[in-house]
PDB file of N, CA and C in Angstrom:
ATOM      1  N   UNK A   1     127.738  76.736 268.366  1.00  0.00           N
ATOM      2  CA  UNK A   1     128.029  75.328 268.148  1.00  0.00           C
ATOM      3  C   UNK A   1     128.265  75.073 266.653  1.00  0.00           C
ATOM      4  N   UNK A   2     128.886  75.846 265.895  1.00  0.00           N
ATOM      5  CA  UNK A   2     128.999  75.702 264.601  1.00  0.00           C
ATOM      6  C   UNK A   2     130.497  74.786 264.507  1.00  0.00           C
ATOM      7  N   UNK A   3     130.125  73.616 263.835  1.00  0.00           N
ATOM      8  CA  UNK A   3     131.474  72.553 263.313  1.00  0.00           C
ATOM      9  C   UNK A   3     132.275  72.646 264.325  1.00  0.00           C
ATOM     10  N   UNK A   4     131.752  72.421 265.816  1.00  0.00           N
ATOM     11  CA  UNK A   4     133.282  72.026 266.760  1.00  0.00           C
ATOM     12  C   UNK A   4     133.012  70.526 267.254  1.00  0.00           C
ATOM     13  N   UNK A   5     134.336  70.403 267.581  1.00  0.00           N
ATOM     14  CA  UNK A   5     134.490  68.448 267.221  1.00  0.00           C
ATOM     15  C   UNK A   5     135.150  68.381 268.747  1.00  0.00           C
ATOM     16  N   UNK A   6     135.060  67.416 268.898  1.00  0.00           N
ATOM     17  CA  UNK A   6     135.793  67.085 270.370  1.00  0.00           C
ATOM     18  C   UNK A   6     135.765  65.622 270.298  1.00  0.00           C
ATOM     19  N   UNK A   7     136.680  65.234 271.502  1.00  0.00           N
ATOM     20  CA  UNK A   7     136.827  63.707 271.400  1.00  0.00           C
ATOM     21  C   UNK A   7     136.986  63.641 273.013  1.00  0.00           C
ATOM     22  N   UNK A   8     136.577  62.592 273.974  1.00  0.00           N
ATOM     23  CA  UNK A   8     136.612  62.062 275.083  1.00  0.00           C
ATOM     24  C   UNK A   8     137.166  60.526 275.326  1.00  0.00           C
ATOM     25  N   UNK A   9     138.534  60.446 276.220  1.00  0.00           N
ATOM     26  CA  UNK A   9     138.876  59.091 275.930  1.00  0.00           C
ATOM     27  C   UNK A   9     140.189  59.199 276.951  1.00  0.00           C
ATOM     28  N   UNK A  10     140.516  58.290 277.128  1.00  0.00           N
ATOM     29  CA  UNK A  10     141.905  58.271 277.704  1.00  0.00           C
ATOM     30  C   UNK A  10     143.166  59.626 277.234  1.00  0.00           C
ATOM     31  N   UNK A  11     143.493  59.929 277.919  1.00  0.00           N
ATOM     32  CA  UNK A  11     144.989  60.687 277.555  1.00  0.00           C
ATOM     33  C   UNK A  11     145.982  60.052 276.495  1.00  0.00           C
ATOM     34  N   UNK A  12     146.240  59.202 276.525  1.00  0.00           N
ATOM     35  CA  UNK A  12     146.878  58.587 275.446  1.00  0.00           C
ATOM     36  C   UNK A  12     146.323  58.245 273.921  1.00  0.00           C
ATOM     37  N   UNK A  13     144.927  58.122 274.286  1.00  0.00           N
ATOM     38  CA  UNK A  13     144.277  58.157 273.272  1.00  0.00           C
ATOM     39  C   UNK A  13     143.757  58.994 272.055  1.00  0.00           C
ATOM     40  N   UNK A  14     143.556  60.239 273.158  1.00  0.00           N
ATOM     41  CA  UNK A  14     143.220  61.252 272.361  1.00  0.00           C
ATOM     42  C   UNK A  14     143.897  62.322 272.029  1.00  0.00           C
ATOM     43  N   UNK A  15     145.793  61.698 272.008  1.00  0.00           N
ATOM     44  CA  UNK A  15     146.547  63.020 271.900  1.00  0.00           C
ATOM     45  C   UNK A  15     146.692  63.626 270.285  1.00  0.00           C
ATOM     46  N   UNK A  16     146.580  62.034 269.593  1.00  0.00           N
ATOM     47  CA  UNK A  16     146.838  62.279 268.085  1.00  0.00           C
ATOM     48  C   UNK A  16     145.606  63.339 267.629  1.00  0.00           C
ATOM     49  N   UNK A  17     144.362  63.370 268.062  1.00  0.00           N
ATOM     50  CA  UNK A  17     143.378  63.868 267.414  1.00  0.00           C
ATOM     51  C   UNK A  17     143.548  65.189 267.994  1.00  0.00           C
ATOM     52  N   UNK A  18     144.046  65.763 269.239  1.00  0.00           N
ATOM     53  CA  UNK A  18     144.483  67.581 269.607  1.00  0.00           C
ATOM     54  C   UNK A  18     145.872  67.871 268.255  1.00  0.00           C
ATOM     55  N   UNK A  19     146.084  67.093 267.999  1.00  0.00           N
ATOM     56  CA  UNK A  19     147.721  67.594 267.140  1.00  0.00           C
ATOM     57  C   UNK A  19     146.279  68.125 266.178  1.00  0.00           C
ATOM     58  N   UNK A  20     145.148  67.425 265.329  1.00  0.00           N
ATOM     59  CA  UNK A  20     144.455  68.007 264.277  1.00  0.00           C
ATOM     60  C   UNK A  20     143.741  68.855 264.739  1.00  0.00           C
ATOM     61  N   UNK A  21     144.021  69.415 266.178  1.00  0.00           N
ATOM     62  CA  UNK A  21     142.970  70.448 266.316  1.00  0.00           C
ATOM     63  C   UNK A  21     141.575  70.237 266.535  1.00  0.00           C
ATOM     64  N   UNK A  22     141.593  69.055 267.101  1.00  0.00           N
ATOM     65  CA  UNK A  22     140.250  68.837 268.031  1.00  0.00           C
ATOM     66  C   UNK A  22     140.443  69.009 269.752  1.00  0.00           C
ATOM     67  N   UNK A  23     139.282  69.751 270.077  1.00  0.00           N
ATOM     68  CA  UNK A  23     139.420  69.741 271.452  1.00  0.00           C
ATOM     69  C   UNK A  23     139.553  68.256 272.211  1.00  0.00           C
ATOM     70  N   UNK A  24     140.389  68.284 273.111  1.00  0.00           N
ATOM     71  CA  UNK A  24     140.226  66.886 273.829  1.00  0.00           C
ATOM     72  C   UNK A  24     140.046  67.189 275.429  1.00  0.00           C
ATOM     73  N   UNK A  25     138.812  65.789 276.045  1.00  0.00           N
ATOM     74  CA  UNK A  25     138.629  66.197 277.182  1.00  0.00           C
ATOM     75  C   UNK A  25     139.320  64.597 277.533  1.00  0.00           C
ATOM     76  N   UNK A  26     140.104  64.754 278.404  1.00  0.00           N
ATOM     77  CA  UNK A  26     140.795  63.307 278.857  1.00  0.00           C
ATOM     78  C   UNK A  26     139.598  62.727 279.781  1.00  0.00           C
ATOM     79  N   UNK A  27     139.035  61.760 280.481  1.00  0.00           N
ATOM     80  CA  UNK A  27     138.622  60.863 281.030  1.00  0.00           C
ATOM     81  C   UNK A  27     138.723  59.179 281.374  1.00  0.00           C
ATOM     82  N   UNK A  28     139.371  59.102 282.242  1.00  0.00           N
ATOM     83  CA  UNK A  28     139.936  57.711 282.205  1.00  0.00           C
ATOM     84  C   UNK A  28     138.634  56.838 282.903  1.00  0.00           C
ATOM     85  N   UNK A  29     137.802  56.820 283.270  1.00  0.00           N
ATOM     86  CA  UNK A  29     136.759  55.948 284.291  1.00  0.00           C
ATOM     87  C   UNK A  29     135.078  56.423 283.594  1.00  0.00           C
ATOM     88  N   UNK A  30     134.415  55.573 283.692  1.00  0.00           N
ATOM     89  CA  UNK A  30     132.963  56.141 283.475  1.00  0.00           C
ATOM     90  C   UNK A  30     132.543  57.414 283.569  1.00  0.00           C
ATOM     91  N   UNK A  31     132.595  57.274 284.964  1.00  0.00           N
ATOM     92  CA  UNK A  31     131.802  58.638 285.910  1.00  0.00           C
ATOM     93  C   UNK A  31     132.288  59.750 285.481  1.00  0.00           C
ATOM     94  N   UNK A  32     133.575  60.055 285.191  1.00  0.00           N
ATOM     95  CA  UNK A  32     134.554  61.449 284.342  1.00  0.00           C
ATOM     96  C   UNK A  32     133.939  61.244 283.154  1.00  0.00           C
ATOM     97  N   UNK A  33     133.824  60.401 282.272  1.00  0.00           N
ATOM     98  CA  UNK A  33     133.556  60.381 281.245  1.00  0.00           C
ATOM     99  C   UNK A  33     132.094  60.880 281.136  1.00  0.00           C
ATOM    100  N   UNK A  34     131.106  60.491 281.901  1.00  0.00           N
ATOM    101  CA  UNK A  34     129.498  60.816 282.714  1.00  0.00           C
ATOM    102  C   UNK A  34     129.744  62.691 282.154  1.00  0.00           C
ATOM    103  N   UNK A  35     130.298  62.769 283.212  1.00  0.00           N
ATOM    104  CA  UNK A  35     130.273  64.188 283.591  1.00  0.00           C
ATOM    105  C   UNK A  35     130.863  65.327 282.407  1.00  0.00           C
ATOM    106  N   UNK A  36     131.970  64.768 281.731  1.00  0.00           N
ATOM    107  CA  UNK A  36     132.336  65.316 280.512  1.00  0.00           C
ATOM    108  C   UNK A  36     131.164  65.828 279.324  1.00  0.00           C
ATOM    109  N   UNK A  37     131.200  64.629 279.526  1.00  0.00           N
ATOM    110  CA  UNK A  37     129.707  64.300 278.106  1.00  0.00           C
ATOM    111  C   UNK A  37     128.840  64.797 278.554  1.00  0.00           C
ATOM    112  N   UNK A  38     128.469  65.228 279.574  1.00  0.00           N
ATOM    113  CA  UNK A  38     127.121  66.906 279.914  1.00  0.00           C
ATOM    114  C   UNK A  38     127.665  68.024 279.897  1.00  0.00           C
ATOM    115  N   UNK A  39     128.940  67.935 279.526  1.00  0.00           N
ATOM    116  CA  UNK A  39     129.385  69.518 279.752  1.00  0.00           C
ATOM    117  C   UNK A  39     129.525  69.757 278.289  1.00  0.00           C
ATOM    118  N   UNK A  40     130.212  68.908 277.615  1.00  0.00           N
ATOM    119  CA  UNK A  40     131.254  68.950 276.218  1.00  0.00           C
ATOM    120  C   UNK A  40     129.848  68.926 275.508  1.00  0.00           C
ATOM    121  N   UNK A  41     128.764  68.497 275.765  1.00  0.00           N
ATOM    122  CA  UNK A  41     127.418  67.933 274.670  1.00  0.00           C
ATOM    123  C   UNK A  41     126.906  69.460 274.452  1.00  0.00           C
ATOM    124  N   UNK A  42     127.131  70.379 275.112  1.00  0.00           N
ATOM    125  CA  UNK A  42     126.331  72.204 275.136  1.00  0.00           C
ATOM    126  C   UNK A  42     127.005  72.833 273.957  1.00  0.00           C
ATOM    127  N   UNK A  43     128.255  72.117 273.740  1.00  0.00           N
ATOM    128  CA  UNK A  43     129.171  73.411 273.001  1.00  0.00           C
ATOM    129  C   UNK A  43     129.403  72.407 272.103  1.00  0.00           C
ATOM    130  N   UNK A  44     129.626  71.644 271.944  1.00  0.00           N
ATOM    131  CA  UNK A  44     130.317  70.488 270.278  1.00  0.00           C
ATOM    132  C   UNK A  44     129.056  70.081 269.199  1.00  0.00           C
ATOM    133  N   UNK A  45     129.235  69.964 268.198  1.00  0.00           N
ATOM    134  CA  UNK A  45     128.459  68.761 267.491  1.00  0.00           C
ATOM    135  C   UNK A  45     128.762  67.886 267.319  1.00  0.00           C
ATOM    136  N   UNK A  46     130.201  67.547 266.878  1.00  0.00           N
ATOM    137  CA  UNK A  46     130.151  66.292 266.790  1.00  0.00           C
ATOM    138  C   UNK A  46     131.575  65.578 268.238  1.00  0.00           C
ATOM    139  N   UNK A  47     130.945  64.601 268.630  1.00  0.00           N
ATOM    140  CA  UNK A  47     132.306  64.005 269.709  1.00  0.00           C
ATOM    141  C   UNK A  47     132.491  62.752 269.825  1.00  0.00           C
ATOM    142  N   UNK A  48     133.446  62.508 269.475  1.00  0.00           N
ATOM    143  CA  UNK A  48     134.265  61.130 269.629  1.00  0.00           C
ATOM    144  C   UNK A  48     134.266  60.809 270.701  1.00  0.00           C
ATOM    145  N   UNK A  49     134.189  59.183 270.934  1.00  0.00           N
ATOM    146  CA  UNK A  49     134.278  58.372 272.155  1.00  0.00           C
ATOM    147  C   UNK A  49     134.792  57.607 272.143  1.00  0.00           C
ATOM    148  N   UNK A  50     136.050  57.157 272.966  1.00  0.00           N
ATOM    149  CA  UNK A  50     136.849  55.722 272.380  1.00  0.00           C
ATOM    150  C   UNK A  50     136.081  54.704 272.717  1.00  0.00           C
ATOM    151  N   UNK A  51     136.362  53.344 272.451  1.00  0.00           N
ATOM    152  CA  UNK A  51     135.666  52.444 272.230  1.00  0.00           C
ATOM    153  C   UNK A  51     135.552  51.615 273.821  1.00  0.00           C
ATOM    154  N   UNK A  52     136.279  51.857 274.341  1.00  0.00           N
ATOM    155  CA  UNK A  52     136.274  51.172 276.311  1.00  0.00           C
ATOM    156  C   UNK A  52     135.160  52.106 276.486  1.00  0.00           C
ATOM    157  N   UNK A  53     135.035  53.398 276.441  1.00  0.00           N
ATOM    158  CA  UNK A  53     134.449  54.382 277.381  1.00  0.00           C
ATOM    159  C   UNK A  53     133.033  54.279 277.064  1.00  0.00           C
ATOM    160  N   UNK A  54     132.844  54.028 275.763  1.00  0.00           N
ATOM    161  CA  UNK A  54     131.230  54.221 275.156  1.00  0.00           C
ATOM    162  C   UNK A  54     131.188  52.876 274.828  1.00  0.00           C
ATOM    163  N   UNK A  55     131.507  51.763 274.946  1.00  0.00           N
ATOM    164  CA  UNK A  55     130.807  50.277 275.893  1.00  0.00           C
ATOM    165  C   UNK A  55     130.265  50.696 277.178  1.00  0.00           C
ATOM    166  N   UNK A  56     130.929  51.177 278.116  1.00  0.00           N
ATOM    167  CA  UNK A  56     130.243  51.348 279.319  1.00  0.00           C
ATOM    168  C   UNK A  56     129.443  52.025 279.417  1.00  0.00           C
ATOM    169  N   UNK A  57     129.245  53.229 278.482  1.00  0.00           N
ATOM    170  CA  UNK A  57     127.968  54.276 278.489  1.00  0.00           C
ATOM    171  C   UNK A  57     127.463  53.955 277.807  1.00  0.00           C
ATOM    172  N   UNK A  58     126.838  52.589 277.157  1.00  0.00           N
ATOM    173  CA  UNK A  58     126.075  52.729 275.751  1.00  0.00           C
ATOM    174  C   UNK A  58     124.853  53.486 276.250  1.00  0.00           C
ATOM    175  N   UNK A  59     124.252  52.610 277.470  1.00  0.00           N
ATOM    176  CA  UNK A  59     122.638  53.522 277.898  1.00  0.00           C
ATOM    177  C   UNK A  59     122.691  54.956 277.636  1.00  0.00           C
ATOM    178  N   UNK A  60     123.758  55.499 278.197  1.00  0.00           N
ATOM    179  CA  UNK A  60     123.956  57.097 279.002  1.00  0.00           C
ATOM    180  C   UNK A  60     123.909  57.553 277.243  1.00  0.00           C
ATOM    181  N   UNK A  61     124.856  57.452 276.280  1.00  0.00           N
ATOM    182  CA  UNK A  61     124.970  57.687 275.339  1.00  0.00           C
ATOM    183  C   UNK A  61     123.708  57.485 274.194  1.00  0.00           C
ATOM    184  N   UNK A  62     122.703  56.757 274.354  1.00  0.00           N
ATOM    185  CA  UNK A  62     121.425  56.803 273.863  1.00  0.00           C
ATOM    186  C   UNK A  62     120.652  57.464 273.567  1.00  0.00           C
ATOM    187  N   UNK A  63     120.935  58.637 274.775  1.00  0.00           N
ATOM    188  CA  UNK A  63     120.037  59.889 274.783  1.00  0.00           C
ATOM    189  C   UNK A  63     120.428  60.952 273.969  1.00  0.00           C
ATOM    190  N   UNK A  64     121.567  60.600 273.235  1.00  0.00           N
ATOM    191  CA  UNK A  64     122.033  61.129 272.134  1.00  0.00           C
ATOM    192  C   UNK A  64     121.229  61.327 271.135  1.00  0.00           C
ATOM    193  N   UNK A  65     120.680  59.686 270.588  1.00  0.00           N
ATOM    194  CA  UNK A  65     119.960  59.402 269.099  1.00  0.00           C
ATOM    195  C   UNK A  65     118.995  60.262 269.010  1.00  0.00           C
ATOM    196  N   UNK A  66     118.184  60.691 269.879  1.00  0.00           N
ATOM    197  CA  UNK A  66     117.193  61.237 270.444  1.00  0.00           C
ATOM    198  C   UNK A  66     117.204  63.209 269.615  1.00  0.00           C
ATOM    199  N   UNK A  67     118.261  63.788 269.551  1.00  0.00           N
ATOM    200  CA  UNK A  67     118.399  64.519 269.041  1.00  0.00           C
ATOM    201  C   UNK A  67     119.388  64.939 267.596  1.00  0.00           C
ATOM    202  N   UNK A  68     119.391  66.115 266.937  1.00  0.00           N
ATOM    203  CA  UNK A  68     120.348  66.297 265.337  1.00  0.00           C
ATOM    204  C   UNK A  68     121.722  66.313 266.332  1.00  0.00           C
ATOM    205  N   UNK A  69     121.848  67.240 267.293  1.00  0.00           N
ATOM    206  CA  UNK A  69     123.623  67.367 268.186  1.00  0.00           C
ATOM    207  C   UNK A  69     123.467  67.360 269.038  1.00  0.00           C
ATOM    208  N   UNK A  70     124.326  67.185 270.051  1.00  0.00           N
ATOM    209  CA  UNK A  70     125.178  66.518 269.343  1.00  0.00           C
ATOM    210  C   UNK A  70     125.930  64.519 268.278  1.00  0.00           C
ATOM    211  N   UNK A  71     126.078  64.799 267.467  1.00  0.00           N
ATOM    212  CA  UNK A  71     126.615  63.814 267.072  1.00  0.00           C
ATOM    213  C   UNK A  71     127.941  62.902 267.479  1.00  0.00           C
ATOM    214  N   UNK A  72     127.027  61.529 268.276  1.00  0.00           N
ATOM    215  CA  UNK A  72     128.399  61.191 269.207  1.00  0.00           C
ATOM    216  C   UNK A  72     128.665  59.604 268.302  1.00  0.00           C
ATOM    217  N   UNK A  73     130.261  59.683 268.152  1.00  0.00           N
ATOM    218  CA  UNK A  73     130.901  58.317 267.289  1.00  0.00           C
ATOM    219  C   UNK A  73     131.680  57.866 267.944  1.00  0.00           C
ATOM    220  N   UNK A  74     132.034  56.769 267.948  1.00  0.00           N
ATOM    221  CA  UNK A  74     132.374  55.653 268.471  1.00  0.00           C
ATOM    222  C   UNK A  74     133.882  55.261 268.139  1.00  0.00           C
ATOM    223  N   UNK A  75     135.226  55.846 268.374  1.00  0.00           N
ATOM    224  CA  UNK A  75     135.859  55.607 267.492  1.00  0.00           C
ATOM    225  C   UNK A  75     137.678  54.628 268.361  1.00  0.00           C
ATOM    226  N   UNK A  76     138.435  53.858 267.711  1.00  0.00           N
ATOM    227  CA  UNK A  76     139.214  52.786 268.612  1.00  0.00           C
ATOM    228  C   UNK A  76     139.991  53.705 269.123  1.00  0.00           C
ATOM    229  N   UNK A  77     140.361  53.203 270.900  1.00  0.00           N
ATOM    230  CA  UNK A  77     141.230  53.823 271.313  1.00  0.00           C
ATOM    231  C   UNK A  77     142.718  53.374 271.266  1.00  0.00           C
ATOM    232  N   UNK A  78     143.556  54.083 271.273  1.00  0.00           N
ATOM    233  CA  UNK A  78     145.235  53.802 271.254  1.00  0.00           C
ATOM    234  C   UNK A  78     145.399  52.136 270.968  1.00  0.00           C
ATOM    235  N   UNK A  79     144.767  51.662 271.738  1.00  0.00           N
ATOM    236  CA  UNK A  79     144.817  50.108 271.989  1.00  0.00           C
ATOM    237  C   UNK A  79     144.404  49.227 270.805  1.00  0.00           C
ATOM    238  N   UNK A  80     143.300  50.215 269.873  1.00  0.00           N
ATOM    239  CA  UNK A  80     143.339  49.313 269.197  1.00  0.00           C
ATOM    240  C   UNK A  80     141.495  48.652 268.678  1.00  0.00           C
ATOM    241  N   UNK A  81     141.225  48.676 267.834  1.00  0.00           N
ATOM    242  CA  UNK A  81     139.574  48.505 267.654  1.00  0.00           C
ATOM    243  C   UNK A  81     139.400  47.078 267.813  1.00  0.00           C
ATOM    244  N   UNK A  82     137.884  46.913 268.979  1.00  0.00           N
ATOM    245  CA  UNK A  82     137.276  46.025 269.384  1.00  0.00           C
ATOM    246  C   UNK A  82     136.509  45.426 268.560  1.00  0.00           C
ATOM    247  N   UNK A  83     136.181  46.502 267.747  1.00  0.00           N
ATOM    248  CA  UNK A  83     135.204  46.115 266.504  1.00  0.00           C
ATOM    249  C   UNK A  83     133.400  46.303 267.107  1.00  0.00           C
ATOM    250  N   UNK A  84     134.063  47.005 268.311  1.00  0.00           N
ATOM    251  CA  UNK A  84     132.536  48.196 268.976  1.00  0.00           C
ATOM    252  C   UNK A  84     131.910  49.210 268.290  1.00  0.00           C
ATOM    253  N   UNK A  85     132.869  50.075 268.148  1.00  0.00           N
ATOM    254  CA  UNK A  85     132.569  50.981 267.193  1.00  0.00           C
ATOM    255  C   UNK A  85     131.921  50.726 265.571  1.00  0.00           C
ATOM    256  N   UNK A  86     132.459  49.790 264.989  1.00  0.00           N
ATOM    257  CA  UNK A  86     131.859  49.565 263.785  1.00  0.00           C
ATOM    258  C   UNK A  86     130.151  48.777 263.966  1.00  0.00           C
ATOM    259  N   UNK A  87     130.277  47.867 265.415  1.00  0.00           N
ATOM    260  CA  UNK A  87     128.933  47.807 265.437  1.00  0.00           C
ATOM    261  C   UNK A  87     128.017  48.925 265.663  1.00  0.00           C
ATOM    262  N   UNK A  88     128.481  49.613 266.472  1.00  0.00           N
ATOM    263  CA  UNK A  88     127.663  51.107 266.689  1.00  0.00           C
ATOM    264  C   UNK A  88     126.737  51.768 265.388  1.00  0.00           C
ATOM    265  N   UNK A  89     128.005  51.583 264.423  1.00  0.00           N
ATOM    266  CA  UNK A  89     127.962  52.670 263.284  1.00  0.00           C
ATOM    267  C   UNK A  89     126.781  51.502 262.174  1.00  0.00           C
ATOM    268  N   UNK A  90     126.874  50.559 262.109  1.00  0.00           N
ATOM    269  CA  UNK A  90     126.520  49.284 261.340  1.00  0.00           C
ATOM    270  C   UNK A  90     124.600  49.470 261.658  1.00  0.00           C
ATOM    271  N   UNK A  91     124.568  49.590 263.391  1.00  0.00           N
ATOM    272  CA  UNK A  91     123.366  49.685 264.089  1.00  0.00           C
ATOM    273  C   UNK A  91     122.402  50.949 264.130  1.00  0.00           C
ATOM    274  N   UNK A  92     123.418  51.931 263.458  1.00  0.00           N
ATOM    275  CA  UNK A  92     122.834  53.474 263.523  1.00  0.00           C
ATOM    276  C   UNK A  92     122.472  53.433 262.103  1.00  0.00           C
ATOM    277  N   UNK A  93     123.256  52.543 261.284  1.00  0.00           N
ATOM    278  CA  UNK A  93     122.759  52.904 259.394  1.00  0.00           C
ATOM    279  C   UNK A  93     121.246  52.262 259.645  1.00  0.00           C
ATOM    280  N   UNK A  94     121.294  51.164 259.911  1.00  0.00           N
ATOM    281  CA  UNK A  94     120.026  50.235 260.255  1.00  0.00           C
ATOM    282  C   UNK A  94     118.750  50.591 260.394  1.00  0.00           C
ATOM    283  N   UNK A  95     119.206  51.647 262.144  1.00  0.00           N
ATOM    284  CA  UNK A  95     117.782  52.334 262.437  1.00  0.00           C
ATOM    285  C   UNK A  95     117.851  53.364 261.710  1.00  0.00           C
ATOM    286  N   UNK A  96     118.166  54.220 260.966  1.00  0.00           N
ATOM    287  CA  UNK A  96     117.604  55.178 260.263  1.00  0.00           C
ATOM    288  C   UNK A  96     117.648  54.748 258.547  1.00  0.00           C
ATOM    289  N   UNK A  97     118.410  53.257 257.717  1.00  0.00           N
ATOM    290  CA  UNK A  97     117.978  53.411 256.951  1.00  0.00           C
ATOM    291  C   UNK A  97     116.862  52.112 256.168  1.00  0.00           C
ATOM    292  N   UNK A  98     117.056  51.429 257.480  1.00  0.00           N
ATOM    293  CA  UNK A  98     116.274  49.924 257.489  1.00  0.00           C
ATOM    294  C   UNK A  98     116.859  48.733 257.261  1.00  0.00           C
ATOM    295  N   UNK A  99     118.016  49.099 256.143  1.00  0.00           N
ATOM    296  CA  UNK A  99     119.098  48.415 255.342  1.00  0.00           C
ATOM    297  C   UNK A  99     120.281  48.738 255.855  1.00  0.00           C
ATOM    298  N   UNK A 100     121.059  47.353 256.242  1.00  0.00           N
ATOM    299  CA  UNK A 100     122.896  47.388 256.442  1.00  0.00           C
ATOM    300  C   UNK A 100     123.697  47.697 255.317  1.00  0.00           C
ATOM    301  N   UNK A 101     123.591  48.779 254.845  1.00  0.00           N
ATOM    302  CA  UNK A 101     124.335  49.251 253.625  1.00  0.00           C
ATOM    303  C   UNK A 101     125.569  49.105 253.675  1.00  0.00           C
ATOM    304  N   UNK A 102     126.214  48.871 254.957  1.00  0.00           N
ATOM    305  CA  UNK A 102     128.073  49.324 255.056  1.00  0.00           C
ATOM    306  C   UNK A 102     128.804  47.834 255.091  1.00  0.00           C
ATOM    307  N   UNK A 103     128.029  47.046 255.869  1.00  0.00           N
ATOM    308  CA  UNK A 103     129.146  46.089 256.078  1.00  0.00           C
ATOM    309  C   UNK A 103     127.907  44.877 255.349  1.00  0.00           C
ATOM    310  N   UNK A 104     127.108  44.775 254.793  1.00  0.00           N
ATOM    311  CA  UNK A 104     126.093  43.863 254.635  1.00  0.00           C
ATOM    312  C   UNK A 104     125.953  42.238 254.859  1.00  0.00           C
ATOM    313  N   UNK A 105     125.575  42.178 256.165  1.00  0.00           N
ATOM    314  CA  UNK A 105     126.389  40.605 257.076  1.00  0.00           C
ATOM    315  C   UNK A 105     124.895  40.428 257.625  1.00  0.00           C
TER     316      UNK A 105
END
């Protein structure tokens, strides 16, 4: 598991990030996405999630924080940022640094 990256998200979403040579696992619905993210979590450290897919998994995706890897981010899909992801990231500085250092609101 040394520095491999992956991203999970729609097909359309995640084609730009295979051109840089990240693995991509397509998943269009929760439950694919469910099942991905136990397989892809053994072998990656870090994996991208577009921003539809990891709204619906926030719970499932929790059990993440819990360990160092894998490291799962939150990032906009094709469509376009909800402004999910930056709460994600805003909420993760928080609990580990007490202080909203990034966006300070």
């Amino acid at each position: 598991m040394v520095g491999k990256i992956a991203i999970v998200g729609d097909g359309d979403s995640i084609m730009v990030f295979k051109a840089a040579g990240v693995a991509t696992f397509p998943a269009e619905d929760e439950k694919k996405a469910r099942d991905v993210l136990r397989k892809v979590a053994q072998e990656y450290q870090v994996i991208f999630v577009t921003e539809e897919l990891s709204r619906k998994l926030g719970d499932f995706l929790k059990r993440f924080d819990e360990t160092p890897y894998p490291v799962v981010l939150t990032v906009p899909s094709g469509k376009g940022s909800s402004g999910y992801g930056d709460e994600m990231l805003r909420s993760a500085m928080e609990r580990a640094l007490g202080v909203d250092i990034l966006f300070q609101k």
